[in-house]
Protein backbone atom coordinates (compact mmCIF):
# COMPACT_ATOMS: atom_id res chain seq x y z
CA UNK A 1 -13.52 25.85 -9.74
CA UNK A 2 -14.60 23.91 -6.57
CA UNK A 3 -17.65 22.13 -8.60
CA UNK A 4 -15.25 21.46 -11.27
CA UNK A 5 -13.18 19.44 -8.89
CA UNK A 6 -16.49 17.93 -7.20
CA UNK A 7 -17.58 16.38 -10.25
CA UNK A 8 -13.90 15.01 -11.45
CA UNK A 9 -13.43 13.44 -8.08
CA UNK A 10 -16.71 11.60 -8.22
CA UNK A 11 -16.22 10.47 -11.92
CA UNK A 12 -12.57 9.45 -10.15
CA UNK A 13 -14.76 7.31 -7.94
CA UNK A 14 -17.13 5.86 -10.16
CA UNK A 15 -14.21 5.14 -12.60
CA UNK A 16 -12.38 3.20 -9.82
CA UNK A 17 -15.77 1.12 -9.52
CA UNK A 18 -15.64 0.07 -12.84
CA UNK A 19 -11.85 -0.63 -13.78
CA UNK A 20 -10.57 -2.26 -10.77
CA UNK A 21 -8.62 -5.32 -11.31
CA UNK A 22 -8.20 -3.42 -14.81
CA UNK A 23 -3.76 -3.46 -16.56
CA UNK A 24 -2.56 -0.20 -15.35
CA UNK A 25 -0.83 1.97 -17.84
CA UNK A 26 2.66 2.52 -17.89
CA UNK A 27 4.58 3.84 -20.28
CA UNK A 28 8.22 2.72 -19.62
CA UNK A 29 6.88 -0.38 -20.85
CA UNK A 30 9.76 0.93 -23.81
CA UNK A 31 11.82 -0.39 -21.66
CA UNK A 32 10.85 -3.25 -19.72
CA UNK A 33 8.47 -5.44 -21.50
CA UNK A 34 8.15 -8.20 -19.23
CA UNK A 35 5.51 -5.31 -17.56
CA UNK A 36 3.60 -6.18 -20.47
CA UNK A 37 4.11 -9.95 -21.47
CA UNK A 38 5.18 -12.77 -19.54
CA UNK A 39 7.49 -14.18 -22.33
CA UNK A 40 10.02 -11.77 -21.82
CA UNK A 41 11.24 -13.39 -18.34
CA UNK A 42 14.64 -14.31 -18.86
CA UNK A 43 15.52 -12.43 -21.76
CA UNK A 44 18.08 -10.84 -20.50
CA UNK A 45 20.05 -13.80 -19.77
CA UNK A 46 21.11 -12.87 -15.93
CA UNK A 47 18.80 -12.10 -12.64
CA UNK A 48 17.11 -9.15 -13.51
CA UNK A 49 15.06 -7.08 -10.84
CA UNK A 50 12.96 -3.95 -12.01
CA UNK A 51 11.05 -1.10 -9.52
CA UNK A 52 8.78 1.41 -11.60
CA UNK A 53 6.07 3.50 -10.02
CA UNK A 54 4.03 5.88 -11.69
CA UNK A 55 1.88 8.82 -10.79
CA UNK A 56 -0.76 9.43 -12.86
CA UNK A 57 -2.35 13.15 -13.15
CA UNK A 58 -0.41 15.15 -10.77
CA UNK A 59 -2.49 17.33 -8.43
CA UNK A 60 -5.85 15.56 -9.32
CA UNK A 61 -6.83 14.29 -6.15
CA UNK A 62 -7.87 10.02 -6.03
CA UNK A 63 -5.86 9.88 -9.64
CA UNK A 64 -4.21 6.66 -9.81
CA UNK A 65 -0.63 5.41 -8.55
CA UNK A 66 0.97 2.60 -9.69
CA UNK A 67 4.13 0.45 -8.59
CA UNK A 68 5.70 -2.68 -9.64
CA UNK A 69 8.46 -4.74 -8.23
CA UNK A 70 9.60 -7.79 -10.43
CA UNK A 71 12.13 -10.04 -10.75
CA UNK A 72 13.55 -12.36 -13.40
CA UNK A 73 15.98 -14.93 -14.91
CA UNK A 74 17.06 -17.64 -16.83
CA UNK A 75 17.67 -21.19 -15.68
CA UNK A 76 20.74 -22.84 -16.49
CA UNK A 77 19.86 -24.00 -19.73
CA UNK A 78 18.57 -20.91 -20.72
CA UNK A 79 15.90 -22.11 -22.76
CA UNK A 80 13.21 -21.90 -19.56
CA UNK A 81 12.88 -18.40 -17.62
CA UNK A 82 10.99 -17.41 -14.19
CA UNK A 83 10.03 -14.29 -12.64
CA UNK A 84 7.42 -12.93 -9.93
CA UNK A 85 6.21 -9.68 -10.19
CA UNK A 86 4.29 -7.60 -7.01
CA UNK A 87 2.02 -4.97 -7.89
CA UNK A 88 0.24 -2.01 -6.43
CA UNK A 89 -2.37 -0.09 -7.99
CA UNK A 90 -4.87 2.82 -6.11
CA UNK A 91 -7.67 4.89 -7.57
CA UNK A 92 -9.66 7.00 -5.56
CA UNK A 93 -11.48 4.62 -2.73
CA UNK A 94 -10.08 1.44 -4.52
CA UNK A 95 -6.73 -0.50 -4.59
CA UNK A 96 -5.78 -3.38 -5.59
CA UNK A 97 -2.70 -6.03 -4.64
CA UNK A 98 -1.58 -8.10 -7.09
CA UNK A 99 0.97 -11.74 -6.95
CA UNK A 100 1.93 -13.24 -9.94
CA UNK A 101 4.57 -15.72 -10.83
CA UNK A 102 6.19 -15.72 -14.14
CA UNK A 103 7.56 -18.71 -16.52
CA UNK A 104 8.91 -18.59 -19.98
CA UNK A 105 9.96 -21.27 -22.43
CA UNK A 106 12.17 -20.18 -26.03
CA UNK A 107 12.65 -22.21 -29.03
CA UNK A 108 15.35 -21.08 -30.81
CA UNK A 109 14.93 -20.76 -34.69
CA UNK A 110 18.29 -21.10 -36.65
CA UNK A 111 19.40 -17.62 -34.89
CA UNK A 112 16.12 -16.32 -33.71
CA UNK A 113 14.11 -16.98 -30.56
CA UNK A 114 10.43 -18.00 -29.86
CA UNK A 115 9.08 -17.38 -26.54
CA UNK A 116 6.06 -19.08 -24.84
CA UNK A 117 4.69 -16.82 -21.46
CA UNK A 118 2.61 -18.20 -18.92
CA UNK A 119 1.62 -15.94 -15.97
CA UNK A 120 -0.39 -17.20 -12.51
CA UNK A 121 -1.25 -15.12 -9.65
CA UNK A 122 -3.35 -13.14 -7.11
CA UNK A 123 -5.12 -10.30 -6.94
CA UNK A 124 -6.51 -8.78 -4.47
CA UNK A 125 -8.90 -5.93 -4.94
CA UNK A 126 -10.64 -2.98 -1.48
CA UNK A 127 -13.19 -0.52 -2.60
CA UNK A 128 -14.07 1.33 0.41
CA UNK A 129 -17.51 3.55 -0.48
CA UNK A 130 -17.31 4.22 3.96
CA UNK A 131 -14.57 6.62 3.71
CA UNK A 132 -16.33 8.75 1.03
CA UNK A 133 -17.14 12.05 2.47
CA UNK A 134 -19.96 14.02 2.33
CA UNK A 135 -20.32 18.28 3.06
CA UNK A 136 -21.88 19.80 5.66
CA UNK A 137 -25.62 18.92 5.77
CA UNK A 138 -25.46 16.21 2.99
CA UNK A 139 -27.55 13.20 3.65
CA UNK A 140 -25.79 9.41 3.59
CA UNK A 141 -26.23 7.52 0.42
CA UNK A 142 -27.09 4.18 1.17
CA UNK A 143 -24.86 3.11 -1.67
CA UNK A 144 -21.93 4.58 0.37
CA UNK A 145 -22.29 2.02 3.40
CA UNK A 146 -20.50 -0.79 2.50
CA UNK A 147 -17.12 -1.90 1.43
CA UNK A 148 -16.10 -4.86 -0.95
CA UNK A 149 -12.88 -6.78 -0.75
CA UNK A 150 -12.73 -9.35 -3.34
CA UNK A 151 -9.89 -11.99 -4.10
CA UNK A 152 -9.33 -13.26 -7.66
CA UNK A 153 -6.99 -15.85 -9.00
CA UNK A 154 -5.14 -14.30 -12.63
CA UNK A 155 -4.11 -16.10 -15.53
CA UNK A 156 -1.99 -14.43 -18.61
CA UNK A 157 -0.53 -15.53 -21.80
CA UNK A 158 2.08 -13.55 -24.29
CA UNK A 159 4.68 -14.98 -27.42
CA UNK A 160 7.62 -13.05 -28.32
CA UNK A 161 9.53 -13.49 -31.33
CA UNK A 162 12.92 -11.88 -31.94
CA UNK A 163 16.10 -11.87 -34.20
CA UNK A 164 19.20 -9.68 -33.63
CA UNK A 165 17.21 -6.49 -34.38
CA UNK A 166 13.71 -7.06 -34.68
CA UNK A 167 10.65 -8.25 -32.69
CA UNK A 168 7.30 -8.85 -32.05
CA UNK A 169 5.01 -9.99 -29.29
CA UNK A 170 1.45 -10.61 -28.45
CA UNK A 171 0.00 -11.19 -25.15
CA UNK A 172 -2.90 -11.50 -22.87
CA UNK A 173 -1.65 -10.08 -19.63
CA UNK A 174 -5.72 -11.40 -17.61
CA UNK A 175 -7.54 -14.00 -19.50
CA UNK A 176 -11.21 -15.30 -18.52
CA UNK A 177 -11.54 -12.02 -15.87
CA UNK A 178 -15.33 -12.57 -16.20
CA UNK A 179 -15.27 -15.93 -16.26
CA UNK A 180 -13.34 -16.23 -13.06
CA UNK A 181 -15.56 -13.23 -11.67
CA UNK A 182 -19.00 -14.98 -12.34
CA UNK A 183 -17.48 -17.83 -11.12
CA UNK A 184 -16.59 -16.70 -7.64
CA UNK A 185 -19.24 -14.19 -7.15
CA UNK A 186 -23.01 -13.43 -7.75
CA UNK A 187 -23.49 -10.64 -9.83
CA UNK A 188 -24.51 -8.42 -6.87
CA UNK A 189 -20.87 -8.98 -5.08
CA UNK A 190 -19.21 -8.27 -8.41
CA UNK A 191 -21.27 -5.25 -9.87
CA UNK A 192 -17.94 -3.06 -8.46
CA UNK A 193 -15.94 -4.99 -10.81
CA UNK A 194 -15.43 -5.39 -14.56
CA UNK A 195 -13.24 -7.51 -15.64
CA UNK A 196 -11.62 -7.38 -19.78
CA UNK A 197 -9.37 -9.00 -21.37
CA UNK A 198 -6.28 -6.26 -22.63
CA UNK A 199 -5.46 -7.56 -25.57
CA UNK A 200 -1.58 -6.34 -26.70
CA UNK A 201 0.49 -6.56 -29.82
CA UNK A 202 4.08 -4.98 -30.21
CA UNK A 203 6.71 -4.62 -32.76
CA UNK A 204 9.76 -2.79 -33.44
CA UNK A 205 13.04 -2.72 -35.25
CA UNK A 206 16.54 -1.13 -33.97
CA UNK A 207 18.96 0.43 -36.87
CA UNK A 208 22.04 1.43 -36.80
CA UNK A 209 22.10 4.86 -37.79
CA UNK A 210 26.12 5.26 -36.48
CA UNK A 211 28.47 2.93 -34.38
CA UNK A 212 27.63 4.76 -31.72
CA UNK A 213 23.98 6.36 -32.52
CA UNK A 214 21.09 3.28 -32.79
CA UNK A 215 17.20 4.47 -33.05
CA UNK A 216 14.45 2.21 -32.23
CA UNK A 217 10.80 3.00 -33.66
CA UNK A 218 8.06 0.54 -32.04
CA UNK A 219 4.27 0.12 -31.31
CA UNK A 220 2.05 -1.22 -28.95
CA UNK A 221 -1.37 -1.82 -30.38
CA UNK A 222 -3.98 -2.36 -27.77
CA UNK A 223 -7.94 -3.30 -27.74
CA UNK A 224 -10.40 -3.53 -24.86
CA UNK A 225 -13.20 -4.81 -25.14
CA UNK A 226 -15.97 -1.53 -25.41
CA UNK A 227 -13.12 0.71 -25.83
CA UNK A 228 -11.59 2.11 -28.84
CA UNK A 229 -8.31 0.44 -30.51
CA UNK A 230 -5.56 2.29 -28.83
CA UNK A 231 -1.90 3.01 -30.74
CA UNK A 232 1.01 3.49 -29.09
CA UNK A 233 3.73 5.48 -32.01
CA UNK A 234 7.56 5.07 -30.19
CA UNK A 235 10.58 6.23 -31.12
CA UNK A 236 13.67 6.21 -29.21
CA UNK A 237 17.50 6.84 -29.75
CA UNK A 238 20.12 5.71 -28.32
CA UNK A 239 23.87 7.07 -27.59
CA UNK A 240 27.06 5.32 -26.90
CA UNK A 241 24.59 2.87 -25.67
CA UNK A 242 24.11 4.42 -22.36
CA UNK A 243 21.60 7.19 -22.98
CA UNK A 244 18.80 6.67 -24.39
CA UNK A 245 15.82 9.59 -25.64
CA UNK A 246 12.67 9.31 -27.13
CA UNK A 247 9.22 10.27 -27.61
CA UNK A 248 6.07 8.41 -27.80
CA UNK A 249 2.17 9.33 -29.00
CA UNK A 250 -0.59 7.07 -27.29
CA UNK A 251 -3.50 7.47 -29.42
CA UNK A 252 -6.51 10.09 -27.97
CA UNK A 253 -4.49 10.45 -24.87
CA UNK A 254 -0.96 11.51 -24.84
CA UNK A 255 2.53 12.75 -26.20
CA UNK A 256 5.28 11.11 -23.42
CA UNK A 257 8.82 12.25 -23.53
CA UNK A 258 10.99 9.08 -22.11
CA UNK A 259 14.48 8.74 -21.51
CA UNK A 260 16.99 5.70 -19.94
CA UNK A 261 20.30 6.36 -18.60
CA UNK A 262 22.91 2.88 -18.04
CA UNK A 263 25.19 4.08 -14.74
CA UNK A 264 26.87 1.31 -15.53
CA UNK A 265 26.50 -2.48 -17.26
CA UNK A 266 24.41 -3.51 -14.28
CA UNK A 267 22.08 -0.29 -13.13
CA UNK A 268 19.38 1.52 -15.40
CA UNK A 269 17.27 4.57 -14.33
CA UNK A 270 14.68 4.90 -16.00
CA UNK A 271 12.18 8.57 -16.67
CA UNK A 272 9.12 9.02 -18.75
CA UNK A 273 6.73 12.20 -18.57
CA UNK A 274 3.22 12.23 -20.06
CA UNK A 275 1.48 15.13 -21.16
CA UNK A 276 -2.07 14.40 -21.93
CA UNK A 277 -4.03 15.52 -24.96
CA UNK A 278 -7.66 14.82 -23.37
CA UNK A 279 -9.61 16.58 -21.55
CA UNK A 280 -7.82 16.12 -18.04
CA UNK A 281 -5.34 18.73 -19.08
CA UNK A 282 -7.13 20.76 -18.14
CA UNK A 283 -6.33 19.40 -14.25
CA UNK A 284 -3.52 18.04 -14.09
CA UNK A 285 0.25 18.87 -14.68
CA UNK A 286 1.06 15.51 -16.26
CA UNK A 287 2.06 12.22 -15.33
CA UNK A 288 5.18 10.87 -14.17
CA UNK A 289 7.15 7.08 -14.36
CA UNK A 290 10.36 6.21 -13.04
CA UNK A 291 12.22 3.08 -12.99
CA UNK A 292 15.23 1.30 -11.72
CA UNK A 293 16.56 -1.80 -12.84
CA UNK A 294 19.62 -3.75 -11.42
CA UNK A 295 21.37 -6.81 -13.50
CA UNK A 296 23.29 -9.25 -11.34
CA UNK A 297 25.53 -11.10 -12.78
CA UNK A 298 26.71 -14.29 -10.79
CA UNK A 299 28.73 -16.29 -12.84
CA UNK A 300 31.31 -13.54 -14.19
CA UNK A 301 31.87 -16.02 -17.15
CA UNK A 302 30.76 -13.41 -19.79
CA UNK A 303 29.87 -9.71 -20.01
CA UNK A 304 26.41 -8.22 -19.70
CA UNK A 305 25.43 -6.82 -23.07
CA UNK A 306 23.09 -3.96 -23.28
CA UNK A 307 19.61 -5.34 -23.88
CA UNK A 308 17.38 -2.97 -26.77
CA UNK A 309 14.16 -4.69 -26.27
């Protein structure tokens, strides 16, 4: 069992080599797209702050840990939108600290809505090989001696298009990674890094099944390059609109079970659990999301409507 562990740690380690800088996964995404695409900021027409954090493969030491603070909202006009988003994302010896501000533009379409996202930040990535540690008697791997702390400007791109019940959206949440990485360091700094572009396409339609009973299938179709196409299949339902339940299959990795509770028009709580379907099962219990989300509403003038996508 111990060797088992041994060699999962150390793939941990080499995996954190190669994907820093890398989109984290979340999965609650369901629920707050702007994690996904910059031209959501502002959609929900007030000052909208979000705070998800996920644990990823629980009881697998070095698995990864994510969390994300953002904020968003429309400008008076309501045609522009602006957000920043902080994020914080640790695999085995690596992390990574991440900046980014947010801006959104819409064109409204007879009653529909095209958004335009622009995203610009700064990330800053630690891979500390020094703090690996070896048994008893091991000699020191000279690969092991040094650390790397790299900083990277960020630059992403999304369009979302919706009418009252559907939508669709496409975005590029780190475009020209390698580019910017050959461009700040030699290939030597950078061979701990890999930067790809994640690109992401989602749709989805809500029905109403009842007054009070709406369902909402979706998917998330995403490609990296020199990794397989990967499907996200969602489906969630919603009651009185204030609970919400639903399950979702991500393609050769996982079944998640997610749910959303509204305490009231202003404050969401958010819950998803992953069970995985690849080999990690085999180590860990699952993974776990949360998320809360406050709405402030300023002006009082008119009543905050529940948001489905």
């Amino acid at each position: 069992m111990m060797k088992r562990v041994y060699i999962l740690l150390m793939l941990l380690g080499f995996a954190a080599i190669t994907v820093a800088q890398q989109d984290p996964m979340y999965s609650l995404y369901v629920f707050n797209g702007l994690v996904i695409n910059p031209a959501y900021a502002g959609n929900a027409e007030v000052l909208r702050t979000s705070l998800l954090y996920r644990n990823q493969w629980t009881n697998v030491p070095g698995a990864p840990k994510t969390g994300i603070f953002s904020i968003d909202a429309p400008l008076k006009n309501e045609k522009i939108g602006v957000g920043l988003s902080m994020e914080y994302d640790k695999i085995g010896i690596s992390n990574y600290t991440g900046i980014t501000g947010i801006y959104s533009y819409k064109i409204n379409i007879e009653q529909n809505t095209l958004s335009f996202g622009l995203q610009v930040g700064m990330g800053f990535s630690n891979t500390n090989f020094s703090s690996v540690k070896y048994s008893e008697g091991a000699q020191d791997d000279e690969a092991f001696q040094s650390d790397f702390h790299d900083v990277l400007p960020n630059f992403g791109f999304g369009l979302f298009y919706n009418t009252e019940k559907f939508y669709a959206g496409f975005s590029i949440p780190q475009i020209a990674g390698h580019a910017l990485q050959s461009l700040f360091y030699s290939s030597s700094e950078s061979a701990h890094l890999d930067l790809t572009n994640h690109y992401m396409l989602t749709a989805g339609y809500v029905y109403d099944l009842l007054p009070e009973v709406r369902i909402k299938p979706s998917v998330l179709m995403k490609y990296v390059t020199g990794a397989p196409l990967e499907i996200d299949l969602n489906g969630v339902v919603w009651f009185y609109d204030m609970v919400s339940l639903g399950i979702s299959y991500r393609s050769l990795a996982s079944f998640d079970f997610l749910a959303e509770i509204r305490i009231n028009n202003q404050f969401n709580i958010g819950y998803a659990y992953e069970y995985a379907t690849s080999e990690i099962k085999s180590f860990s219990s699952g993974s776990h999301e949360i998320m809360l989300q406050y709405l402030f509403d300023f002006s009082h003038a008119k009543v905050i409507t529940p948001r489905f996508f």
